[in-house]
PDB file of N, CA and C in Angstrom:
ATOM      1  N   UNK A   1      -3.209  26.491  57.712  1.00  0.00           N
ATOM      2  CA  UNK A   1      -3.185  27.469  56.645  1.00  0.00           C
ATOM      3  C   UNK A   1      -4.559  27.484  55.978  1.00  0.00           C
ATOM      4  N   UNK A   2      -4.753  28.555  55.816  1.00  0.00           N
ATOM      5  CA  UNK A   2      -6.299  28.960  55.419  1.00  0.00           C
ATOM      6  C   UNK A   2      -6.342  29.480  53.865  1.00  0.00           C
ATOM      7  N   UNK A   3      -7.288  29.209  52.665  1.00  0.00           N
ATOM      8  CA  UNK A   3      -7.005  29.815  51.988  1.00  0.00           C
ATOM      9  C   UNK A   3      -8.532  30.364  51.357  1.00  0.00           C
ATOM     10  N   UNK A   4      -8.217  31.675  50.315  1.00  0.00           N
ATOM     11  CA  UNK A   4      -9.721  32.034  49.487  1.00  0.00           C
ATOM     12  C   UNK A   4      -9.435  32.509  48.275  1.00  0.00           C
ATOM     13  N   UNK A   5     -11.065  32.096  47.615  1.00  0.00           N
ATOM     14  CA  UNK A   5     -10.659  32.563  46.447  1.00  0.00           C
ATOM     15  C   UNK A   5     -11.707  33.386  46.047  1.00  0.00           C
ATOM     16  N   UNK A   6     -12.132  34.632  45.249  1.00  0.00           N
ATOM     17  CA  UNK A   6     -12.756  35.345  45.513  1.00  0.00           C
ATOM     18  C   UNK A   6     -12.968  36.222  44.024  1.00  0.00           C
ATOM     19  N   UNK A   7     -13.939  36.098  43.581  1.00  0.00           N
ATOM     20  CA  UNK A   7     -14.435  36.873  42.429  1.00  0.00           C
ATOM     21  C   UNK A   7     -14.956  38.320  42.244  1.00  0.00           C
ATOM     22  N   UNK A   8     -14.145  38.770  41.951  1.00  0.00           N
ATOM     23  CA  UNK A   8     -14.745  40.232  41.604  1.00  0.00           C
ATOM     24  C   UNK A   8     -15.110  41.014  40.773  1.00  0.00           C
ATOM     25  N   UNK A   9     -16.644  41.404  40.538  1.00  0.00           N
ATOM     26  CA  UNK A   9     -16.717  41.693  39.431  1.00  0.00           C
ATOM     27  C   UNK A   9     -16.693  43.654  39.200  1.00  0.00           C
ATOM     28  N   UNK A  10     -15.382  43.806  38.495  1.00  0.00           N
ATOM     29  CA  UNK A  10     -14.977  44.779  38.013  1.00  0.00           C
ATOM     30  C   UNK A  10     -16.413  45.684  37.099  1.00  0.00           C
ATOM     31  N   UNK A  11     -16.219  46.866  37.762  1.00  0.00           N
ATOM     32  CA  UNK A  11     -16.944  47.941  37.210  1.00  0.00           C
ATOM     33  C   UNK A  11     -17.042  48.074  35.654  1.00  0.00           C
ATOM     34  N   UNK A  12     -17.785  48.184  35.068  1.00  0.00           N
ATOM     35  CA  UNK A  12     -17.619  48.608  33.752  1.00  0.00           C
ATOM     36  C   UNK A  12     -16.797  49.766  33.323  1.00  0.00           C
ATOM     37  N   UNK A  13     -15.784  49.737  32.362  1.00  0.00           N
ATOM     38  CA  UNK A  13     -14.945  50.818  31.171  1.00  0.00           C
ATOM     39  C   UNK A  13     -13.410  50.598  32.210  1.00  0.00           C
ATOM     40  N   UNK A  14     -12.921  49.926  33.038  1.00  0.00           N
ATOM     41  CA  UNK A  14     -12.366  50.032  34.062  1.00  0.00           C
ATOM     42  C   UNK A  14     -10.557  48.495  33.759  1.00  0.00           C
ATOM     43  N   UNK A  15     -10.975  48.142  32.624  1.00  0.00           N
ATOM     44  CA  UNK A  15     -10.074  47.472  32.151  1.00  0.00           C
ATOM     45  C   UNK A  15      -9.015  48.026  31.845  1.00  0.00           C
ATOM     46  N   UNK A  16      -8.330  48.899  31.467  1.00  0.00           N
ATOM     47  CA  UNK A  16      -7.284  49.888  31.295  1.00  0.00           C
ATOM     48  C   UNK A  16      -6.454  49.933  32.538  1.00  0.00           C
ATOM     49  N   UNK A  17      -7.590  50.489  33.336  1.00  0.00           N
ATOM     50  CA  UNK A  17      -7.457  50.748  34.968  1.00  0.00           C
ATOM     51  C   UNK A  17      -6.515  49.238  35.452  1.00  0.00           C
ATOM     52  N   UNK A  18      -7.293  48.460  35.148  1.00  0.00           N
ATOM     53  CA  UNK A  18      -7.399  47.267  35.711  1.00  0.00           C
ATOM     54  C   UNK A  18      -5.682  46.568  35.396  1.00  0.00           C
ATOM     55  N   UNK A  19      -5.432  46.669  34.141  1.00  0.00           N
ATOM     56  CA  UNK A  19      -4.128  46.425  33.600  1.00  0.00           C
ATOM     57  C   UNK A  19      -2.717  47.413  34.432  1.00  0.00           C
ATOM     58  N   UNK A  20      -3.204  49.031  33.988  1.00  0.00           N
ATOM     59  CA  UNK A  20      -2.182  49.807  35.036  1.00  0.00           C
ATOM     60  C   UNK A  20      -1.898  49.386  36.248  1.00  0.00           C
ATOM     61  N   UNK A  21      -2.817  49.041  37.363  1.00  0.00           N
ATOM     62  CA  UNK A  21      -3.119  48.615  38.612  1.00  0.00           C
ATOM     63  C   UNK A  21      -1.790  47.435  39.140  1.00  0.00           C
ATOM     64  N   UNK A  22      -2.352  46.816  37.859  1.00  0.00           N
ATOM     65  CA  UNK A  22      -1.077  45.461  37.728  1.00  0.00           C
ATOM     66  C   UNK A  22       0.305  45.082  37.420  1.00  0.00           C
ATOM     67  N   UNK A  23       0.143  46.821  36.373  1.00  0.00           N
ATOM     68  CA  UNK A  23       1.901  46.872  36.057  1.00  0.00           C
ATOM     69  C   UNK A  23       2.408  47.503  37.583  1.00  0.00           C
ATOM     70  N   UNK A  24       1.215  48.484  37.679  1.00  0.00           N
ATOM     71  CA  UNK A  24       2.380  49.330  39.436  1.00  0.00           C
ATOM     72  C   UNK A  24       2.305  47.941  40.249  1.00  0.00           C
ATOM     73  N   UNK A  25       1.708  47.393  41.040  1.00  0.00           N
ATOM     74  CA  UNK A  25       1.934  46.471  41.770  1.00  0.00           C
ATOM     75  C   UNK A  25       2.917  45.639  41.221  1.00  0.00           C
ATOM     76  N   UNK A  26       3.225  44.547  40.051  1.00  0.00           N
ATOM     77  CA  UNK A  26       4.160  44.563  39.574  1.00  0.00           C
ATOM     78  C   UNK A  26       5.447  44.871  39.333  1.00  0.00           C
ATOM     79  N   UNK A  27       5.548  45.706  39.611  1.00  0.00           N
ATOM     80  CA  UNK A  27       6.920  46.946  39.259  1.00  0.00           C
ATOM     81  C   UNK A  27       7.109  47.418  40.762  1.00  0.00           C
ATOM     82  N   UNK A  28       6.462  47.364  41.886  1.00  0.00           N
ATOM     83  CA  UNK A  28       6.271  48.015  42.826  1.00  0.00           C
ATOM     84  C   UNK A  28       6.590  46.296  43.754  1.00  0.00           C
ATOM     85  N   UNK A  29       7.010  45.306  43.662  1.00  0.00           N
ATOM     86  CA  UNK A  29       6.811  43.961  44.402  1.00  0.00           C
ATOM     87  C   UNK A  29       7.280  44.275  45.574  1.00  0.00           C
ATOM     88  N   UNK A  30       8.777  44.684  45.356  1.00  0.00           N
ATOM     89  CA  UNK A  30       9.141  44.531  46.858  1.00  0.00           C
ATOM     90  C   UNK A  30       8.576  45.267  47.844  1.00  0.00           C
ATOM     91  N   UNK A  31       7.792  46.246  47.317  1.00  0.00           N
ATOM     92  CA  UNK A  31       6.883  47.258  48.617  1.00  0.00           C
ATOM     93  C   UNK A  31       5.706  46.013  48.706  1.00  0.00           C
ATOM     94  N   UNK A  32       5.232  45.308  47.694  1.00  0.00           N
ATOM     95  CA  UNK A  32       4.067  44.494  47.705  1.00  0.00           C
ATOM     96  C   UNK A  32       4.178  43.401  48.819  1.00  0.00           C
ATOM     97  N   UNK A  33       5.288  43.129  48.548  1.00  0.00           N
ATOM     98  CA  UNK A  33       5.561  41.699  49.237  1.00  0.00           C
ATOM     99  C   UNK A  33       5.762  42.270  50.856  1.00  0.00           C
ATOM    100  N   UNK A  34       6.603  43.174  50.946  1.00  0.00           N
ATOM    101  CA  UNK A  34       6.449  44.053  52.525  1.00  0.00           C
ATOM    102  C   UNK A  34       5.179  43.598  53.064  1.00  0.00           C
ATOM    103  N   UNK A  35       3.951  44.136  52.553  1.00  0.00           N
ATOM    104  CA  UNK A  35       2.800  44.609  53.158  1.00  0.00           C
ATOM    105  C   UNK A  35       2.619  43.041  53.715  1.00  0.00           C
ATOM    106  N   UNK A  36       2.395  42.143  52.267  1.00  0.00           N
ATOM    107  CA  UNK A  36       1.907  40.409  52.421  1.00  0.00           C
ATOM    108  C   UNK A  36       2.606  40.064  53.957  1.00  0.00           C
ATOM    109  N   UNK A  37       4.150  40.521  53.708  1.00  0.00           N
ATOM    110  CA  UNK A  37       4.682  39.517  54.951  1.00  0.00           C
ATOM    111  C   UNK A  37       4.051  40.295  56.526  1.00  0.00           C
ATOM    112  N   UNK A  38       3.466  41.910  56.009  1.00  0.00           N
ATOM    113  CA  UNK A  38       3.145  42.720  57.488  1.00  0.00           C
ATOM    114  C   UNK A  38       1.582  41.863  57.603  1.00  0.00           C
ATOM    115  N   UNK A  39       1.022  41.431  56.837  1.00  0.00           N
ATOM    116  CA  UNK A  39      -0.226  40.499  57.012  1.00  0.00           C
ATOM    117  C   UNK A  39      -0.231  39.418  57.455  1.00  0.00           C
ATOM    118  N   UNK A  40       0.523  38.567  57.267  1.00  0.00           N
ATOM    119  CA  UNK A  40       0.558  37.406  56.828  1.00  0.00           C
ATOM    120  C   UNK A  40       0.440  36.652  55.800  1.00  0.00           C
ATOM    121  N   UNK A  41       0.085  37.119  55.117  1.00  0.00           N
ATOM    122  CA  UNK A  41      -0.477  36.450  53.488  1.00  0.00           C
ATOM    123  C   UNK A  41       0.976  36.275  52.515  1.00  0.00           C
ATOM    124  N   UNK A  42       0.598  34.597  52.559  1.00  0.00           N
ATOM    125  CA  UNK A  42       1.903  34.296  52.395  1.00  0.00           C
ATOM    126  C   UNK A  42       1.869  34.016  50.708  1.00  0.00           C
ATOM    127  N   UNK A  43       0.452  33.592  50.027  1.00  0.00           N
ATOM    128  CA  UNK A  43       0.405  33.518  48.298  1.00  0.00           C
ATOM    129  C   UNK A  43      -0.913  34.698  48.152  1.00  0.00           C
ATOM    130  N   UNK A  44      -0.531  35.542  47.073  1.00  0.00           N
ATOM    131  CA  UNK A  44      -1.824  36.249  47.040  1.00  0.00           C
ATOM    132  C   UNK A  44      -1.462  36.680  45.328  1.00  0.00           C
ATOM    133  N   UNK A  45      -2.333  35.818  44.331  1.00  0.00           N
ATOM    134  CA  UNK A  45      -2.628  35.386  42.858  1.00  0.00           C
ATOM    135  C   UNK A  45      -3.541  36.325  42.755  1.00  0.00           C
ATOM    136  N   UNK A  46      -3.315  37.086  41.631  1.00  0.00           N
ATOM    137  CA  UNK A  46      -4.649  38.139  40.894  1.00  0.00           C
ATOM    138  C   UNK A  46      -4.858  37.408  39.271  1.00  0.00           C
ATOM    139  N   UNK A  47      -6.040  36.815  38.661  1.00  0.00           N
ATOM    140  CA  UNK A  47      -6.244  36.795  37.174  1.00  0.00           C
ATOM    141  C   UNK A  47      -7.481  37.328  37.161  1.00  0.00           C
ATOM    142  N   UNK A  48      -7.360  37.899  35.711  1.00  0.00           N
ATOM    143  CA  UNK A  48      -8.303  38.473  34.522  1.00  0.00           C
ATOM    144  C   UNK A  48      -9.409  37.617  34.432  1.00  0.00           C
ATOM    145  N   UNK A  49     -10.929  37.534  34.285  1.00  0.00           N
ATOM    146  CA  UNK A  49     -11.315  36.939  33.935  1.00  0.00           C
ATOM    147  C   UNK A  49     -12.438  37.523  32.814  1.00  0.00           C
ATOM    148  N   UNK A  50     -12.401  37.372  31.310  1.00  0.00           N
ATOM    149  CA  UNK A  50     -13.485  38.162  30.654  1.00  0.00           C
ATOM    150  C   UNK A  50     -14.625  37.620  29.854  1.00  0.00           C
ATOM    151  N   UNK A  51     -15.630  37.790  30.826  1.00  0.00           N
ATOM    152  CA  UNK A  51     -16.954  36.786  30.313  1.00  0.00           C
ATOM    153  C   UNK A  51     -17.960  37.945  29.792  1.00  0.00           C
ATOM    154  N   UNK A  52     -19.022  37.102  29.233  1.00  0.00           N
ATOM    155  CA  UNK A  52     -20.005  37.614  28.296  1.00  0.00           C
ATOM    156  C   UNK A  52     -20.711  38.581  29.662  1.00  0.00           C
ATOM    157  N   UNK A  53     -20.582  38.614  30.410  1.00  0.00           N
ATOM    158  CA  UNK A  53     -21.305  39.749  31.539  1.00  0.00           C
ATOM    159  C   UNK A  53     -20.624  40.230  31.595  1.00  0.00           C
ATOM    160  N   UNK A  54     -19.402  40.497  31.502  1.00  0.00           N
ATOM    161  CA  UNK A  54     -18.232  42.098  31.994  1.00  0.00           C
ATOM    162  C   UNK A  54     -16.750  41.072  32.615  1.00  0.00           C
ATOM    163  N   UNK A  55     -15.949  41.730  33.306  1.00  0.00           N
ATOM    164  CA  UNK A  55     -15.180  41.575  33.482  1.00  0.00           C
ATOM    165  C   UNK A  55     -14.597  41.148  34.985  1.00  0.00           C
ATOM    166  N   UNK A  56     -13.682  40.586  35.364  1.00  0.00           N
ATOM    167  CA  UNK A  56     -13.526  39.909  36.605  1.00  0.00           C
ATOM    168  C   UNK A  56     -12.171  39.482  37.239  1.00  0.00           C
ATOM    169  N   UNK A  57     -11.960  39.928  38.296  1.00  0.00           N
ATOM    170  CA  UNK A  57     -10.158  39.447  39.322  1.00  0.00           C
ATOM    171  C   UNK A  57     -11.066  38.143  39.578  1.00  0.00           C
ATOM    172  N   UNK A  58     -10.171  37.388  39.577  1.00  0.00           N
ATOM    173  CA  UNK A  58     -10.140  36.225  40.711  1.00  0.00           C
ATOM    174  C   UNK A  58      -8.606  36.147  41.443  1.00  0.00           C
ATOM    175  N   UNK A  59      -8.991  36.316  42.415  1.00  0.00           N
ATOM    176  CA  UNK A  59      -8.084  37.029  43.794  1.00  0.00           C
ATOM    177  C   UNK A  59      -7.891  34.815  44.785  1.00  0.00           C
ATOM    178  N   UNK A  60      -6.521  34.737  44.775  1.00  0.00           N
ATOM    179  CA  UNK A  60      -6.305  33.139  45.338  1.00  0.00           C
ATOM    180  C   UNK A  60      -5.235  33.970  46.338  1.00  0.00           C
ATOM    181  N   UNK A  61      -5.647  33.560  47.787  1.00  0.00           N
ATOM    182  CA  UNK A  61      -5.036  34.097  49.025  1.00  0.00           C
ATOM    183  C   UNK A  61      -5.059  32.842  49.865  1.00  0.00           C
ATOM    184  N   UNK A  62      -3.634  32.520  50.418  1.00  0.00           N
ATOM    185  CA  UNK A  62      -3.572  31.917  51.932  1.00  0.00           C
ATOM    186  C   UNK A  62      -2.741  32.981  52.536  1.00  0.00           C
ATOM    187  N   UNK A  63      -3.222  32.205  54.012  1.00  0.00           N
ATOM    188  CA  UNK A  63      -2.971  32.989  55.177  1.00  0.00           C
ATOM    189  C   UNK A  63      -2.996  31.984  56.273  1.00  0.00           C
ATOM    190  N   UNK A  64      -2.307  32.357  57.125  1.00  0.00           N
ATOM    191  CA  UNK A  64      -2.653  31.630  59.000  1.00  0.00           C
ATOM    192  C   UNK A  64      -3.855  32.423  59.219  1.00  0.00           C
ATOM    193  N   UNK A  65      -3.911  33.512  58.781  1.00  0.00           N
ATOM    194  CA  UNK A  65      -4.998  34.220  59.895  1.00  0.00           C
ATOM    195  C   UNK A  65      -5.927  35.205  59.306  1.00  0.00           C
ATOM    196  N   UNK A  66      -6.509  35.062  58.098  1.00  0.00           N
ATOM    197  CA  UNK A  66      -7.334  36.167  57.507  1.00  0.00           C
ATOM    198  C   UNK A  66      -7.905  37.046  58.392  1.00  0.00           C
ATOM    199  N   UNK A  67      -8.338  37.254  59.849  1.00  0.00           N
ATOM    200  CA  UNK A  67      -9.125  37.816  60.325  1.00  0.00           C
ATOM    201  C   UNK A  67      -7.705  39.123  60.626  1.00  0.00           C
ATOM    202  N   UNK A  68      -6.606  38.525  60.752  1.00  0.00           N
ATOM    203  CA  UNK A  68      -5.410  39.422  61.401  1.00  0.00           C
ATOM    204  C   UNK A  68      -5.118  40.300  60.447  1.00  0.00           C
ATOM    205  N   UNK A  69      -4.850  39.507  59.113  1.00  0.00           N
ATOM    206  CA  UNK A  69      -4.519  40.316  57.842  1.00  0.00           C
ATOM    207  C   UNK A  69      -5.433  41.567  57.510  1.00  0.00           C
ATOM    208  N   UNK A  70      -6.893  41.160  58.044  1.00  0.00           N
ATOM    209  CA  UNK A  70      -7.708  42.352  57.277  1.00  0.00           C
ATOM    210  C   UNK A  70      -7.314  43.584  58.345  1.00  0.00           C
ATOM    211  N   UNK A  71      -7.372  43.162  59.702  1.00  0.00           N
ATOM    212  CA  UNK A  71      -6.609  44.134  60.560  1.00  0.00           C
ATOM    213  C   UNK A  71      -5.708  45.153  59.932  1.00  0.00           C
ATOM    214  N   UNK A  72      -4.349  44.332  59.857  1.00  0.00           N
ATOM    215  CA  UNK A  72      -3.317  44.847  59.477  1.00  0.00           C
ATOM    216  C   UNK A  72      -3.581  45.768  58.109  1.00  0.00           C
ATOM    217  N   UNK A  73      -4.324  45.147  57.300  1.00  0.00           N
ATOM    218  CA  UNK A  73      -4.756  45.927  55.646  1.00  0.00           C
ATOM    219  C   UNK A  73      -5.224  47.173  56.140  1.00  0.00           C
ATOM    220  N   UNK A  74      -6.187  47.029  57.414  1.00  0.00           N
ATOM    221  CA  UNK A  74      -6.945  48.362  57.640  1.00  0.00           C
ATOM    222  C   UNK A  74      -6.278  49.175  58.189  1.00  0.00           C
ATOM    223  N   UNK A  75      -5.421  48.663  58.978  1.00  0.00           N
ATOM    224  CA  UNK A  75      -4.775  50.013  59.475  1.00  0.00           C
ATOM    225  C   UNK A  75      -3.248  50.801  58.637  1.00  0.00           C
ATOM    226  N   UNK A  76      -2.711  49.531  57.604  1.00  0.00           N
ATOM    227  CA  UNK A  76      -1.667  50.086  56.926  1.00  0.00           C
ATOM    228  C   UNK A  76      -1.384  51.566  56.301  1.00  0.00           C
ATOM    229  N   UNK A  77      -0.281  51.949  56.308  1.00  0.00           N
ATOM    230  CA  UNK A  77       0.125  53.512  56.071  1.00  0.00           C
ATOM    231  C   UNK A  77       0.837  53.278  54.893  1.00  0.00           C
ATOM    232  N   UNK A  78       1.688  51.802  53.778  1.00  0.00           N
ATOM    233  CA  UNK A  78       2.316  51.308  52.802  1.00  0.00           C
ATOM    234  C   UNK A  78       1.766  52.504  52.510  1.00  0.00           C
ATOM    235  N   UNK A  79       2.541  52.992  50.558  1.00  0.00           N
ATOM    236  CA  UNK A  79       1.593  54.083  49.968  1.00  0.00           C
ATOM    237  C   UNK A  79       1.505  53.032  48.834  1.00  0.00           C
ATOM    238  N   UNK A  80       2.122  51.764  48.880  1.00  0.00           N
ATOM    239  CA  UNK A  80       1.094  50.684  47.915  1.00  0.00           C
ATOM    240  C   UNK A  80      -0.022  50.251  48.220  1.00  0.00           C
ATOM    241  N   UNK A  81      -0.950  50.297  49.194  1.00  0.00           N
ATOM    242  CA  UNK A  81      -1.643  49.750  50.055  1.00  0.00           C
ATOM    243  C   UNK A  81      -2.709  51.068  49.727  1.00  0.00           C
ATOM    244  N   UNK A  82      -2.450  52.049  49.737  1.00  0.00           N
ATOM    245  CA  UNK A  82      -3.436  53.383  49.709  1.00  0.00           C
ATOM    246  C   UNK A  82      -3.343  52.927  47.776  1.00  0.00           C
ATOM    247  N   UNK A  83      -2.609  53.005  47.430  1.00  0.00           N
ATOM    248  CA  UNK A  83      -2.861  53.055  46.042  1.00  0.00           C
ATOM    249  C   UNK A  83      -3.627  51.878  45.371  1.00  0.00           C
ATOM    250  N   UNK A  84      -3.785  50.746  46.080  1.00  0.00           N
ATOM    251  CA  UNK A  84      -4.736  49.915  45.939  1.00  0.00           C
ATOM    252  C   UNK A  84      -6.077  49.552  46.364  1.00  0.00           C
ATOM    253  N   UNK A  85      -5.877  50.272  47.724  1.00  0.00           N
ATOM    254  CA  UNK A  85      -7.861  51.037  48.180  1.00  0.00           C
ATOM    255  C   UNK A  85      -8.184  52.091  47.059  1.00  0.00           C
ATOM    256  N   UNK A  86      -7.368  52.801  46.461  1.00  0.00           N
ATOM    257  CA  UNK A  86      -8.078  53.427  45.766  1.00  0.00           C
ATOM    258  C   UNK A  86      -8.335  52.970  44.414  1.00  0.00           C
ATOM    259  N   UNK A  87      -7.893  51.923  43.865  1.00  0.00           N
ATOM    260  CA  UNK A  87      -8.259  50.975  42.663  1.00  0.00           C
ATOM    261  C   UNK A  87      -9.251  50.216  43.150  1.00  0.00           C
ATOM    262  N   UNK A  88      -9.440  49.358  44.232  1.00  0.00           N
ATOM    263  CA  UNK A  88     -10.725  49.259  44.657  1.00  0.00           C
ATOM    264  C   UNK A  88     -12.141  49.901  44.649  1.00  0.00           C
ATOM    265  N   UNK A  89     -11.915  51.060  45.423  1.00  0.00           N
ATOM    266  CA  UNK A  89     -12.769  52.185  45.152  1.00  0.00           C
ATOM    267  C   UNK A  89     -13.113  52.459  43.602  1.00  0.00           C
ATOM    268  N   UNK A  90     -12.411  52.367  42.902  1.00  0.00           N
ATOM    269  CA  UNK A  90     -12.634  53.208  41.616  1.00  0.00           C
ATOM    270  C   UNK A  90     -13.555  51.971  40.873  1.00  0.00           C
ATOM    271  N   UNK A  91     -12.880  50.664  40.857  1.00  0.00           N
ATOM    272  CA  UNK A  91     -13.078  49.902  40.020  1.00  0.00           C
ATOM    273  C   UNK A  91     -13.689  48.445  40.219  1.00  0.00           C
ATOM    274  N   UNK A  92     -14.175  47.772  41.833  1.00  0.00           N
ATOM    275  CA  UNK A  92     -14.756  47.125  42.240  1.00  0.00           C
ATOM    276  C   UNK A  92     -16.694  47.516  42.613  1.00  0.00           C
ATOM    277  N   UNK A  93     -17.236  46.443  41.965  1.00  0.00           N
ATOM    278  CA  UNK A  93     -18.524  46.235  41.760  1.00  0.00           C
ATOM    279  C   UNK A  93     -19.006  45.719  42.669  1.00  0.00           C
ATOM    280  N   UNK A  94     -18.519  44.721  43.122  1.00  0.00           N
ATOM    281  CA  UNK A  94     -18.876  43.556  43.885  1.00  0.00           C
ATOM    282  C   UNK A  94     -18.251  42.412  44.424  1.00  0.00           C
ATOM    283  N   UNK A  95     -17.913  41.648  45.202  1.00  0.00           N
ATOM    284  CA  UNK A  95     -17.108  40.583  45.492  1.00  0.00           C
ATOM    285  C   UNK A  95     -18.002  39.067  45.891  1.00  0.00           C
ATOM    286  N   UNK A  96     -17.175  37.846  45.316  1.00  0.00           N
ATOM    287  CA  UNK A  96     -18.188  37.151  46.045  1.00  0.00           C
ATOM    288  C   UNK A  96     -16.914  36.166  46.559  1.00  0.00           C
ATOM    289  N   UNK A  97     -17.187  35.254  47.791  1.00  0.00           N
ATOM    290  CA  UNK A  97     -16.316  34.769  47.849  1.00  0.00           C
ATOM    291  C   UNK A  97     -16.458  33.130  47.242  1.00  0.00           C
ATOM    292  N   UNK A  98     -15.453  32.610  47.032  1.00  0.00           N
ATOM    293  CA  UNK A  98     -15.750  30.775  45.663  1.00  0.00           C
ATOM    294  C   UNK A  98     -15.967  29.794  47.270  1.00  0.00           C
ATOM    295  N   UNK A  99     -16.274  28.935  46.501  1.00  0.00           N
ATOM    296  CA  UNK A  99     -16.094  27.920  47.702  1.00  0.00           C
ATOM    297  C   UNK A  99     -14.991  26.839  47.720  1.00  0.00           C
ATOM    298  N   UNK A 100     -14.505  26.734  48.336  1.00  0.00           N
ATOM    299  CA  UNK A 100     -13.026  25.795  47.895  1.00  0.00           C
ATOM    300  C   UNK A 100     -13.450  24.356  47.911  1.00  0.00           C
ATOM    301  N   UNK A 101     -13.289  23.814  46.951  1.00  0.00           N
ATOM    302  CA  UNK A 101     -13.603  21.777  46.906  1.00  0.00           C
ATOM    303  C   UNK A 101     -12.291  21.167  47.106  1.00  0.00           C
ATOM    304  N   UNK A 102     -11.091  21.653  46.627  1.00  0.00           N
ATOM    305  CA  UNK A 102      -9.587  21.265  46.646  1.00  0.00           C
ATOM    306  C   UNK A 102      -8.648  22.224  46.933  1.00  0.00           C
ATOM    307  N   UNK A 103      -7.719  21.865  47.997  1.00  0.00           N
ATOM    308  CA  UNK A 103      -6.617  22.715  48.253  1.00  0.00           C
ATOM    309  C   UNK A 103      -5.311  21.768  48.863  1.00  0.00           C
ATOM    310  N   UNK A 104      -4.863  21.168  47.464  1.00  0.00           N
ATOM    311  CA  UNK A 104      -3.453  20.104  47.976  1.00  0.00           C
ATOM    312  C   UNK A 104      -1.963  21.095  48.280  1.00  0.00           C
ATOM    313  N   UNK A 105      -1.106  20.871  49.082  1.00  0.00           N
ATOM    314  CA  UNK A 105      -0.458  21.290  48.636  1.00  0.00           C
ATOM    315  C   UNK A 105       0.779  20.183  49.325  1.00  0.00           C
ATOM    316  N   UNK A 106       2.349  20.090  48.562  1.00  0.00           N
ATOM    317  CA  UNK A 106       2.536  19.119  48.665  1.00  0.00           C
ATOM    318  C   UNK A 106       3.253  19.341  49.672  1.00  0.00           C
ATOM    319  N   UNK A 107       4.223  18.049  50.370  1.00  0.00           N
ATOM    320  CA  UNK A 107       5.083  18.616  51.578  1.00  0.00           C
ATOM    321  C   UNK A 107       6.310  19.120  51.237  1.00  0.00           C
ATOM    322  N   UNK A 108       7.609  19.990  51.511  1.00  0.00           N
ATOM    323  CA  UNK A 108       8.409  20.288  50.925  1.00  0.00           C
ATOM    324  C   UNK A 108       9.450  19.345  51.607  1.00  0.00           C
TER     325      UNK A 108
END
């Protein structure tokens, strides 16, 4: 199991955006969770982050297979999936990806 974590720094005036984005996905899970299980992506965490430079997702994803998932993302027809390329589009600046130092997780 593979995992990332990934900073994004949100466009400026785009916080509004940023909140709506979260209630539809939110409110919208069980189409959400569809897509995750058509990926693979089995945890996928969105937080706020608001620093003295602007504003920021930090995006926490595992997967077996990130290279498969982005596949699957690219070719998806979900209309949650279109509605979140286009919050991308609107409201992503930049991405960087973190570097992971710890990733326990326990046995069940």
């Amino acid at each position: 199991m593979s995992v990332k974590c990934i900073r994004i720094k949100l466009k400026p005036g785009c916080l509004d955006q940023v909140r709506t984005w979260a209630a539809e996905i939110n409110s919208r899970s069980d189409e959400a969770l569809a897509t995750l299980r058509d990926e693979g992506i089995t945890i996928e965490s969105a937080f706020l982050e608001i620093a003295a430079d602007g504003e920021y997702l930090i995006y926490y994803l595992r997967s077996e297979d990130f290279d498969r998932a982005r596949q699957v993302t690219a070719q998806s027809t979900h209309p949650i999936d279109a509605f979140h390329r286009k919050f991308k589009d609107e409201c992503w600046a930049e991405r960087q990806q973190l570097e992971t130092l710890l990733d326990l997780v326990p046995p069940l």
